[in-house]
Protein backbone atom coordinates (compact mmCIF):
# COMPACT_ATOMS: atom_id res chain seq x y z
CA UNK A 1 16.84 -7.18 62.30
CA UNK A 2 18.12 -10.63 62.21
CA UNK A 3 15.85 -13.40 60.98
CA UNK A 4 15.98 -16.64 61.68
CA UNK A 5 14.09 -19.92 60.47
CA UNK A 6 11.69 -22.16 62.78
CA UNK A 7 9.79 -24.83 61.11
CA UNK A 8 6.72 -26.17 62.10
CA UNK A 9 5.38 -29.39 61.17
CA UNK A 10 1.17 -29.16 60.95
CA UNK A 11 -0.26 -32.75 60.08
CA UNK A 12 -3.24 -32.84 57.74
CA UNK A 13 -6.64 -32.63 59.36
CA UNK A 14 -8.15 -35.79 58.70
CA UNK A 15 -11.78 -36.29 56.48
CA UNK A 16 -11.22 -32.99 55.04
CA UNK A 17 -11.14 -33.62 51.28
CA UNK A 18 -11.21 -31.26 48.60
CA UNK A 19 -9.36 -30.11 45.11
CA UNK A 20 -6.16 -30.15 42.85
CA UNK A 21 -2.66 -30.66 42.21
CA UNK A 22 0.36 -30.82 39.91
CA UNK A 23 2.23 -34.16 40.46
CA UNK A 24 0.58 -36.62 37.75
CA UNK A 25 1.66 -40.71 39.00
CA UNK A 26 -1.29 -41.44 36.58
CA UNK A 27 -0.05 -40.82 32.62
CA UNK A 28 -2.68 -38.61 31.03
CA UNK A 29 -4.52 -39.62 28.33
CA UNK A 30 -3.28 -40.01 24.77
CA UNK A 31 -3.75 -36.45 23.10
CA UNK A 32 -3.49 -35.65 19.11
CA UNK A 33 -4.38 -31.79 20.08
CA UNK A 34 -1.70 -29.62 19.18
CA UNK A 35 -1.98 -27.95 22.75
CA UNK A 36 -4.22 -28.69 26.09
CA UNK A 37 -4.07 -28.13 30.15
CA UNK A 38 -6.69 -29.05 32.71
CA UNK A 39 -6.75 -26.95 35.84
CA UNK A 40 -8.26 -27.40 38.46
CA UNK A 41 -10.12 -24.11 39.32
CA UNK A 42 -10.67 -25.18 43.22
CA UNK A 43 -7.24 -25.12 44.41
CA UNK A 44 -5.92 -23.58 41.22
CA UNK A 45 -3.34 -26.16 40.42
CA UNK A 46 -2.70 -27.09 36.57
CA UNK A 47 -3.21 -30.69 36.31
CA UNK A 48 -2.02 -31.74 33.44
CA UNK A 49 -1.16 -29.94 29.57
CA UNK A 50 0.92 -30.06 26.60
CA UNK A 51 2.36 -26.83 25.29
CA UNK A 52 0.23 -24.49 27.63
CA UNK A 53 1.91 -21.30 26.44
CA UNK A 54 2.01 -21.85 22.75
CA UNK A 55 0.84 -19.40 20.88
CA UNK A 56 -2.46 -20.05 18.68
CA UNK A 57 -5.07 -18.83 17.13
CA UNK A 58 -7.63 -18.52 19.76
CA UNK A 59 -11.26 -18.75 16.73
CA UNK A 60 -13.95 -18.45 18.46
CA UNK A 61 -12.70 -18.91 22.29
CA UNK A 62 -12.01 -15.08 22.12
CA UNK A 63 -15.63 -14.59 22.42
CA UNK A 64 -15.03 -15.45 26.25
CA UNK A 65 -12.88 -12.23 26.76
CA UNK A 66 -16.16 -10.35 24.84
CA UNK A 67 -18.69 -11.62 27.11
CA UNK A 68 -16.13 -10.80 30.61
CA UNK A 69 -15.76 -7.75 29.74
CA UNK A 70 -19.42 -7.03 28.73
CA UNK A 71 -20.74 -9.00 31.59
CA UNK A 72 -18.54 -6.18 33.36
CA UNK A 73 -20.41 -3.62 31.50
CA UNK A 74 -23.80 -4.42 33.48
CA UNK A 75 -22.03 -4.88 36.42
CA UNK A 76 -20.76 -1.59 36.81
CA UNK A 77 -24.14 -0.26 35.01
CA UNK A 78 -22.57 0.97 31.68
CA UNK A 79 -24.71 -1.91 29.83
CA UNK A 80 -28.19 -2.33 30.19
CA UNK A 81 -29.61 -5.84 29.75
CA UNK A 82 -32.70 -4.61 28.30
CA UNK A 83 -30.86 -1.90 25.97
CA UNK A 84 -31.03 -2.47 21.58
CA UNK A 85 -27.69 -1.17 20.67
CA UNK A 86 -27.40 -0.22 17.39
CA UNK A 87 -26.38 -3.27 14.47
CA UNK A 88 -23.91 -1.33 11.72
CA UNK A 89 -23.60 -3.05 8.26
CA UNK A 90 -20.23 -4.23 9.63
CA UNK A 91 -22.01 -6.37 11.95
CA UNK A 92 -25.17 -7.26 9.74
CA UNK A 93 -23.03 -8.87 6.88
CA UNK A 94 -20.26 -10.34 9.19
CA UNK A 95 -19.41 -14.05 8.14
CA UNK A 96 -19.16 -16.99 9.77
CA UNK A 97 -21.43 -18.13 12.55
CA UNK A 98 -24.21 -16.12 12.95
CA UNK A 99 -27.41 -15.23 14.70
CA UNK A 100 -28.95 -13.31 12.17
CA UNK A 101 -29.22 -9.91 13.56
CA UNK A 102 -31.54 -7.37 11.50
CA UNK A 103 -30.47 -3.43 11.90
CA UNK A 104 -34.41 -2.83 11.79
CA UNK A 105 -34.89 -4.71 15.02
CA UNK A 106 -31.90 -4.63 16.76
CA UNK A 107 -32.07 -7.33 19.99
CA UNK A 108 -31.21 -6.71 23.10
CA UNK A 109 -28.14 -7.07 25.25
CA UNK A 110 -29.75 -10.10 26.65
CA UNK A 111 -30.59 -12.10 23.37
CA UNK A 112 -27.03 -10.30 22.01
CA UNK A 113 -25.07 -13.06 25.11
CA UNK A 114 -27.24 -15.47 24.08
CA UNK A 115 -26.65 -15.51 20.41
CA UNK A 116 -22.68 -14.83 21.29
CA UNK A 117 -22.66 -17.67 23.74
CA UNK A 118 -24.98 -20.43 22.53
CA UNK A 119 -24.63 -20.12 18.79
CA UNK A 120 -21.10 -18.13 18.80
CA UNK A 121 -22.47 -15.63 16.51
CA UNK A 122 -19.97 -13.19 15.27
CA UNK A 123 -22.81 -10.51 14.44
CA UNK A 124 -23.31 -10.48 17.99
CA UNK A 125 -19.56 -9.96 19.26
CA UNK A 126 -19.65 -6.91 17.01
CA UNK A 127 -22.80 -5.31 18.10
CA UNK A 128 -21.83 -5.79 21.36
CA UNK A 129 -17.79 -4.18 20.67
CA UNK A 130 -19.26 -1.29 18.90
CA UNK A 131 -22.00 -0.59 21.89
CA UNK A 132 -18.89 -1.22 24.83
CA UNK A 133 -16.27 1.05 22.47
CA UNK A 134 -17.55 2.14 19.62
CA UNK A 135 -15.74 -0.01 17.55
CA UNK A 136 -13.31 -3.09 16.94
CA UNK A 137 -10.53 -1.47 16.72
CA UNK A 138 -11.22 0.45 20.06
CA UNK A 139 -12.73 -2.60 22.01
CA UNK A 140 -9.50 -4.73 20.99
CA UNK A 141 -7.74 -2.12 22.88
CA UNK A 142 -10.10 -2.82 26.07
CA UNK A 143 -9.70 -6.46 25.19
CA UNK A 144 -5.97 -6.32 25.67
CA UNK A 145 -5.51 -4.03 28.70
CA UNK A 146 -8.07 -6.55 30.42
CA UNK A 147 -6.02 -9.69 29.17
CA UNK A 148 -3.14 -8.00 30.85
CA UNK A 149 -4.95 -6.90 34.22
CA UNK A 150 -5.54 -10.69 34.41
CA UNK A 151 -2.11 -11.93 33.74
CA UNK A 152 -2.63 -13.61 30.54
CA UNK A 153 0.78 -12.51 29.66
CA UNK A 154 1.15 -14.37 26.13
CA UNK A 155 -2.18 -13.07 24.50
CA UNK A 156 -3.62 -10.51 22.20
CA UNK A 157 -6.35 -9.93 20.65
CA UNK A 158 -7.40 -7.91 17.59
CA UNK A 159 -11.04 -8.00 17.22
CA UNK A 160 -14.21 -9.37 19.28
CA UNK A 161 -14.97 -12.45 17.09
CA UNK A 162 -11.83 -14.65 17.12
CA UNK A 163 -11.88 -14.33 13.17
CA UNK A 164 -8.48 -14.70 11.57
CA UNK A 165 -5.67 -12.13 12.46
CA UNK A 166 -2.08 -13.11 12.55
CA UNK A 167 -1.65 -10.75 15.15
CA UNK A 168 -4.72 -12.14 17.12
CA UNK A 169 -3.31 -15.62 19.70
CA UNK A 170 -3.52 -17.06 23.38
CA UNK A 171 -2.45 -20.24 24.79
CA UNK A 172 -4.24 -22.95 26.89
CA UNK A 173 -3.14 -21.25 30.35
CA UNK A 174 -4.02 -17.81 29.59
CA UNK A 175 -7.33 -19.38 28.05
CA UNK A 176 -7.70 -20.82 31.67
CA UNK A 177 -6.87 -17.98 33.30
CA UNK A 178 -10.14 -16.46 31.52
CA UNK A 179 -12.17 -18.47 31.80
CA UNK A 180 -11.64 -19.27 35.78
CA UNK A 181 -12.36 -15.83 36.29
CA UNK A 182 -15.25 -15.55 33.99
CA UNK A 183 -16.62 -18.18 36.55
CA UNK A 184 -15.84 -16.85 39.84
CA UNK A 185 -16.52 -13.10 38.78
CA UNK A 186 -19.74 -13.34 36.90
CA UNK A 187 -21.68 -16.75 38.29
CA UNK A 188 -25.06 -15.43 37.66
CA UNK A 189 -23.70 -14.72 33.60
CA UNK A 190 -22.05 -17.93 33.71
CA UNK A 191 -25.50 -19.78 33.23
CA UNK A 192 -25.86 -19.10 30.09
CA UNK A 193 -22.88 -21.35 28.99
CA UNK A 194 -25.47 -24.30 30.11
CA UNK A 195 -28.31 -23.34 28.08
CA UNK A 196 -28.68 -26.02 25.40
CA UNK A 197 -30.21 -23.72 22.49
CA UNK A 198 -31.47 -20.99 21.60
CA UNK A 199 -33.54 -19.27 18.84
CA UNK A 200 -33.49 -16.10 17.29
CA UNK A 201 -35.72 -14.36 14.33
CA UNK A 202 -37.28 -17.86 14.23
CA UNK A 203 -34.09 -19.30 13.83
CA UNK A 204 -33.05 -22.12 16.47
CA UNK A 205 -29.65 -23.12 17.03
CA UNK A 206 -28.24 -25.44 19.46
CA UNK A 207 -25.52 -24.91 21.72
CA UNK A 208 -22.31 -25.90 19.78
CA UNK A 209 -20.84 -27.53 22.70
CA UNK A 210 -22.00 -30.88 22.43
CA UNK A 211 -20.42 -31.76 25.92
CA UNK A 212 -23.38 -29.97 27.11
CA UNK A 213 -25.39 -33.29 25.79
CA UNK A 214 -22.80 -35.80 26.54
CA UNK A 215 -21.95 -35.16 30.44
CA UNK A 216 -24.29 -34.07 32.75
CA UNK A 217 -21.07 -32.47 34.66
CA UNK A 218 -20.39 -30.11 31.90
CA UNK A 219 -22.06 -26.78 32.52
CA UNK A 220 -20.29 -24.64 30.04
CA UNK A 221 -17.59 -23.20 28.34
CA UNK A 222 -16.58 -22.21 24.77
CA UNK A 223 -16.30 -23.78 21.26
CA UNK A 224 -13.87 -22.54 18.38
CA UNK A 225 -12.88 -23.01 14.86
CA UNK A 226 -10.99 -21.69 11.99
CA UNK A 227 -9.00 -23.72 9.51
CA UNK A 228 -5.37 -21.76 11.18
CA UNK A 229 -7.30 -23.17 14.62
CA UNK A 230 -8.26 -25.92 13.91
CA UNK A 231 -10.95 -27.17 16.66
CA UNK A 232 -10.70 -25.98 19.90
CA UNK A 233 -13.14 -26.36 22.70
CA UNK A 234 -13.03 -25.00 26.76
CA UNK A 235 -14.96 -27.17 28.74
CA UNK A 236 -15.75 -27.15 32.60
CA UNK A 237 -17.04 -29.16 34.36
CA UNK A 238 -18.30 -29.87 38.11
CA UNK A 239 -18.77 -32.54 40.14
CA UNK A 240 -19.48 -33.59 44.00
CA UNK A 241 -16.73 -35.27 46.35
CA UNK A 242 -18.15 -38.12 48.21
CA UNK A 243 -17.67 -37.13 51.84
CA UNK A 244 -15.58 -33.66 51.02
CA UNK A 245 -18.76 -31.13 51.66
CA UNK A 246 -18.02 -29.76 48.45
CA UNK A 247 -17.74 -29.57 44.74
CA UNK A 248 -14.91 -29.78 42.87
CA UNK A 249 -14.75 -28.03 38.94
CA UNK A 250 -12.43 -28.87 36.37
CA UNK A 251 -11.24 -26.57 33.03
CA UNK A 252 -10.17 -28.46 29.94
CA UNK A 253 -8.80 -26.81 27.23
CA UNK A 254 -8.02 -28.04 24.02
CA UNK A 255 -6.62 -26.55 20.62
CA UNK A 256 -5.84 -26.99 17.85
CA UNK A 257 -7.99 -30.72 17.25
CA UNK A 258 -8.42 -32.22 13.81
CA UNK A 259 -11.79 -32.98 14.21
CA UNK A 260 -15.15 -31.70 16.24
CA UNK A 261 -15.37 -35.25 17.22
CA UNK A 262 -11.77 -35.28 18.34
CA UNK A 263 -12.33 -31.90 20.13
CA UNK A 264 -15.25 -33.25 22.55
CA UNK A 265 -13.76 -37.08 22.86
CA UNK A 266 -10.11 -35.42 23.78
CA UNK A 267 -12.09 -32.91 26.35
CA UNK A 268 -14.11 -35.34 28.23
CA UNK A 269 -10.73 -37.77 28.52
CA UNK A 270 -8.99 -34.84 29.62
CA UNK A 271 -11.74 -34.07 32.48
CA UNK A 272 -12.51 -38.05 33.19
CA UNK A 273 -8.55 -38.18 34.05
CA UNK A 274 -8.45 -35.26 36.85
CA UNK A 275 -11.43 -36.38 38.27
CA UNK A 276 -10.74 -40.19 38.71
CA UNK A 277 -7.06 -40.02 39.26
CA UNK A 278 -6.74 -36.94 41.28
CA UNK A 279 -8.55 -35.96 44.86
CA UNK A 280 -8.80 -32.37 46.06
CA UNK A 281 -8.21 -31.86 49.84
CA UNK A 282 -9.23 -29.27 52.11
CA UNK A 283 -5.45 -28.71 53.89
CA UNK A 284 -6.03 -25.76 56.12
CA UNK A 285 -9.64 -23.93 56.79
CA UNK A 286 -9.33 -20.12 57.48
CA UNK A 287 -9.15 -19.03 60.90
CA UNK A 288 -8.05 -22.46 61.71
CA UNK A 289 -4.88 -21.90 64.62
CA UNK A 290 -1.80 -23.14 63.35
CA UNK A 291 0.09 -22.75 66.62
CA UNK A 292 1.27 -20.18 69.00
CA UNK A 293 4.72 -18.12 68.12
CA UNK A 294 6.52 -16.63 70.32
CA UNK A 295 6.52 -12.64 70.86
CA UNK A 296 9.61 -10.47 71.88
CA UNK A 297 9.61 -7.75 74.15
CA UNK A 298 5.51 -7.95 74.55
CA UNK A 299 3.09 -7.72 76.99
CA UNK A 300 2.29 -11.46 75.55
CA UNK A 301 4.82 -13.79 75.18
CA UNK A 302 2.43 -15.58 72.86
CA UNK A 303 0.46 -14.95 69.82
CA UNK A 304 -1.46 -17.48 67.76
CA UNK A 305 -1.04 -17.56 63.86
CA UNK A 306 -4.02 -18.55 60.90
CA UNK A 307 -4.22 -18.16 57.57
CA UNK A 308 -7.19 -15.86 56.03
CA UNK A 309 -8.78 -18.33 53.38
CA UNK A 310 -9.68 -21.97 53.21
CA UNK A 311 -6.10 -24.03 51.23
CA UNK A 312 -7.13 -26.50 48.77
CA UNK A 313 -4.67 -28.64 47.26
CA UNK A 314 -4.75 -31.34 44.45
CA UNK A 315 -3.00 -34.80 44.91
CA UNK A 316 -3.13 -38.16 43.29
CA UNK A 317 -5.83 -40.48 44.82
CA UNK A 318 -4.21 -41.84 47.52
CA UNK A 319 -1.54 -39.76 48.73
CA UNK A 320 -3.98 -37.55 50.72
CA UNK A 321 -2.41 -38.83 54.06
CA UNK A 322 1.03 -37.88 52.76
CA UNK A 323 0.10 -33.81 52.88
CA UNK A 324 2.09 -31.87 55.24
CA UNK A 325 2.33 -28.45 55.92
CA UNK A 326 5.71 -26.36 57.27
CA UNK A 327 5.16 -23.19 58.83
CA UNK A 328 8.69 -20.93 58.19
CA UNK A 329 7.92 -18.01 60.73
CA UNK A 330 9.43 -14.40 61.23
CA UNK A 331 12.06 -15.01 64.06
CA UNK A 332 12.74 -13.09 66.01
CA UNK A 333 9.34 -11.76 66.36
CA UNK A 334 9.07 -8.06 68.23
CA UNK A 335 6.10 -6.41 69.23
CA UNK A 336 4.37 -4.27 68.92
CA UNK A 337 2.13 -6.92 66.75
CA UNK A 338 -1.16 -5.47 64.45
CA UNK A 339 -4.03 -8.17 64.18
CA UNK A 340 -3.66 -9.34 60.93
CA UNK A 341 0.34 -8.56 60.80
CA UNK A 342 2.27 -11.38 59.01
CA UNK A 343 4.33 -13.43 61.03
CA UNK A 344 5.15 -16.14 59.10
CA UNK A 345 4.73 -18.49 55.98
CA UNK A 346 2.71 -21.73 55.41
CA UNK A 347 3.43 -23.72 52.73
CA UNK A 348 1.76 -27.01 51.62
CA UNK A 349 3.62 -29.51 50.65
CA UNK A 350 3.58 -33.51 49.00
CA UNK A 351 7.30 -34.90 49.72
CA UNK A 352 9.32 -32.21 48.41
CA UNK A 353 6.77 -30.38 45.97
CA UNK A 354 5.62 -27.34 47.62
CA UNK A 355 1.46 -27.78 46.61
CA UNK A 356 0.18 -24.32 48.19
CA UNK A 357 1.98 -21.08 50.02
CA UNK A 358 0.01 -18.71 51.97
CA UNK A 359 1.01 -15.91 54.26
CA UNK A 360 0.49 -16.73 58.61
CA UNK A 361 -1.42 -13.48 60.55
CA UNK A 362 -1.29 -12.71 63.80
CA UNK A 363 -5.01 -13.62 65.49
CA UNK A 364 -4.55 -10.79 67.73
CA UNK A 365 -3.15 -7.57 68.62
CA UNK A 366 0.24 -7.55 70.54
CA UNK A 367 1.39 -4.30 72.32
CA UNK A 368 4.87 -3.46 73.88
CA UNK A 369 5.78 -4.07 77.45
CA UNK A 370 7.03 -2.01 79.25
CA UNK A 371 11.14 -0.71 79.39
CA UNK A 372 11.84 -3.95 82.09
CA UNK A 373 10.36 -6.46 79.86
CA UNK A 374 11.86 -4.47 76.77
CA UNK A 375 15.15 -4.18 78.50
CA UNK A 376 15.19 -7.70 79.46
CA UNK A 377 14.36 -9.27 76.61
CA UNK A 378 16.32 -7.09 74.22
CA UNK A 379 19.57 -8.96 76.55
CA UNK A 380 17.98 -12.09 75.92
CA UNK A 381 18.03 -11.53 72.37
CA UNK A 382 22.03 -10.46 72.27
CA UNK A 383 22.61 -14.09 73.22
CA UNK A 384 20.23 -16.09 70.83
CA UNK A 385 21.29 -17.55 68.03
């Protein structure tokens, strides 16, 4: 079957504002981390970054794959929240930050996230690797199939903890990648990345995010350090869109700082930047007709076409007027048609930058005529070019 190309220019609606983009007109800040992106999780553009795919040692950021895939544990019922797993020796004398488990009164899986997330204790990635796999060894392995599932193609992990492995790295976009989906697939989890503090065995410790104090925006993510690290820090951060009728969230990541100071003043640059230079727009609601196409050899000689999710896009401020999108459609197009069949391709686009792509489906069902209208138009179609 021949196909040929028919364009379709589709204005953008106007006062629909929303999220993200690529094209920076506005420098970013000046960085000293040795690598950083900010994405914009709404219309899942990358921003900004330096280096996104080096390679790095990940500290304490790796406790963010720990948490998914225990979070993923209660989901699916394999973890209770109120369980005690068991804390081996391995886990009662692990170093580095702690929160002081005792194997005579193991905590529970709920106070086990806590200690992970707010004070980043190490004790508490392990008790929670050896209750998901038995091990470290074995939960790396889990670790690493579910890095892959998510398409964080240049990581890999060797224990829960983030504690130095030269075999153990990830990069700013696969860190992203993460921790986007640690958002959308586990909101009710994601909470806890907001709580300021919390104490254990009588032992309070605050949240070692100190963007959590700084910007009321800032509703989570991650700290890290090791001296092969350096500082690292994944912050997000959400904020309203006069007039839009919706948020918009931001992910910083940084790695690699010199400092903890540098770490948090880098991070809120990074997310002060997307938010003032860049607007999010709403290009295309779901459902929302694009136009009618025309059908071959149908009982309709019309179908209308939609895409099946809400488009966001991220531009500079004040190009939102210069959005456009081009439908490229399947030509000829020959019933019969399914509800839902593709029949074309929208893509998004600022000048020549293509911003968004999204498949076109049919809004309704198309059937065959009958042999005259199938005979007549299969003549028709001899003679068009």
């Amino acid at each position: 079957m021949r196909r040929l190309l028919a364009r379709l220019s589709v204005g953008l609606l106007v006062g629909l504002v929303g999220v993200a983009s690529a094209i920076a007109q506005v420098a970013p800040p000046t960085m000293t981390a040795r690598s950083w992106l900010l994405f914009d999780v709404t219309s899942g553009h990358v921003i900004a970054s330096h280096e996104p795919d080096r390679k790095s040692d990940p500290a304490s950021l790796t406790k963010l794959m720990t948490a998914y895939l225990a979070f993923n544990a209660i989901k699916e019922k394999r973890l209770a929240m109120d369980a005690r797993p068991m804390v081996s020796q391995r886990a009662y004398k692990a170093i580095g930050s702690r929160m002081f488990v005792e194997p005579a009164s193991p905590p529970t899986v709920e106070e086990l996230l806590r200690g992970m997330i707010i004070q980043s204790g190490n004790d508490a990635s392990m008790v929670l690797a050896e209750a998901l796999a038995g091990g470290e060894e074995p939960f790396a392995q889990l670790m690493n199939r579910e890095a892959e599932r998510l398409g964080m193609r240049n990581t890999q992990f060797r224990n829960s903890t983030g504690l130095p492995n030269a075999e153990h790295y990830s990069t700013p976009r696969d860190l992203a990648i993460l921790a986007t989906r640690l958002i959308s697939d586990h909101p009710d989890f994601y909470k806890l990345y907001s709580e300021r503090e919390f104490t254990f065995n009588k032992i309070r410790q605050p949240n070692r995010n100190r963007l959590l104090f700084v910007d009321p925006s800032v509703d989570g993510m991650k700290t890290g350090y090791t001296e092969a690290a350096g500082y690292c820090l994944i912050s997000s951060a959400r904020r309203e869109q006069p007039g839009a009728g919706f948020s918009r969230r931001l992910i910083a990541v940084v790695m690699g700082a010199a400092t903890e100071s540098v770490r948090i003043t880098e991070s809120q640059r990074l997310l002060n930047y997307g938010f003032q230079n860049f607007d999010t727009v709403r290009a295309y609601s779901k459902g929302q007709e694009l136009g009618s196409y025309p059908v071959w050899k149908g009982k309709d000689v019309l179908v209308a076409g939609a895409v099946d999710r809400d488009i966001f896009v991220t531009v500079p401020r004040g190009q939102t007027e210069k959005i456009k999108g081009e439908v490229e459609r399947v030509e000829p197009l020959l019933a019969p048609i399914t509800q839902g069949q593709r029949i074309g391709t929208l893509r998004v686009k600022l000048g020549d930058q293509v911003l968004a792509e999204r498949a076109v489906l049919a809004q309704a069902a198309v059937d065959q005529a009958g042999w005259i209208g199938r005979l007549w138009d299969g003549l028709r179609l001899r003679f068009t070019k």
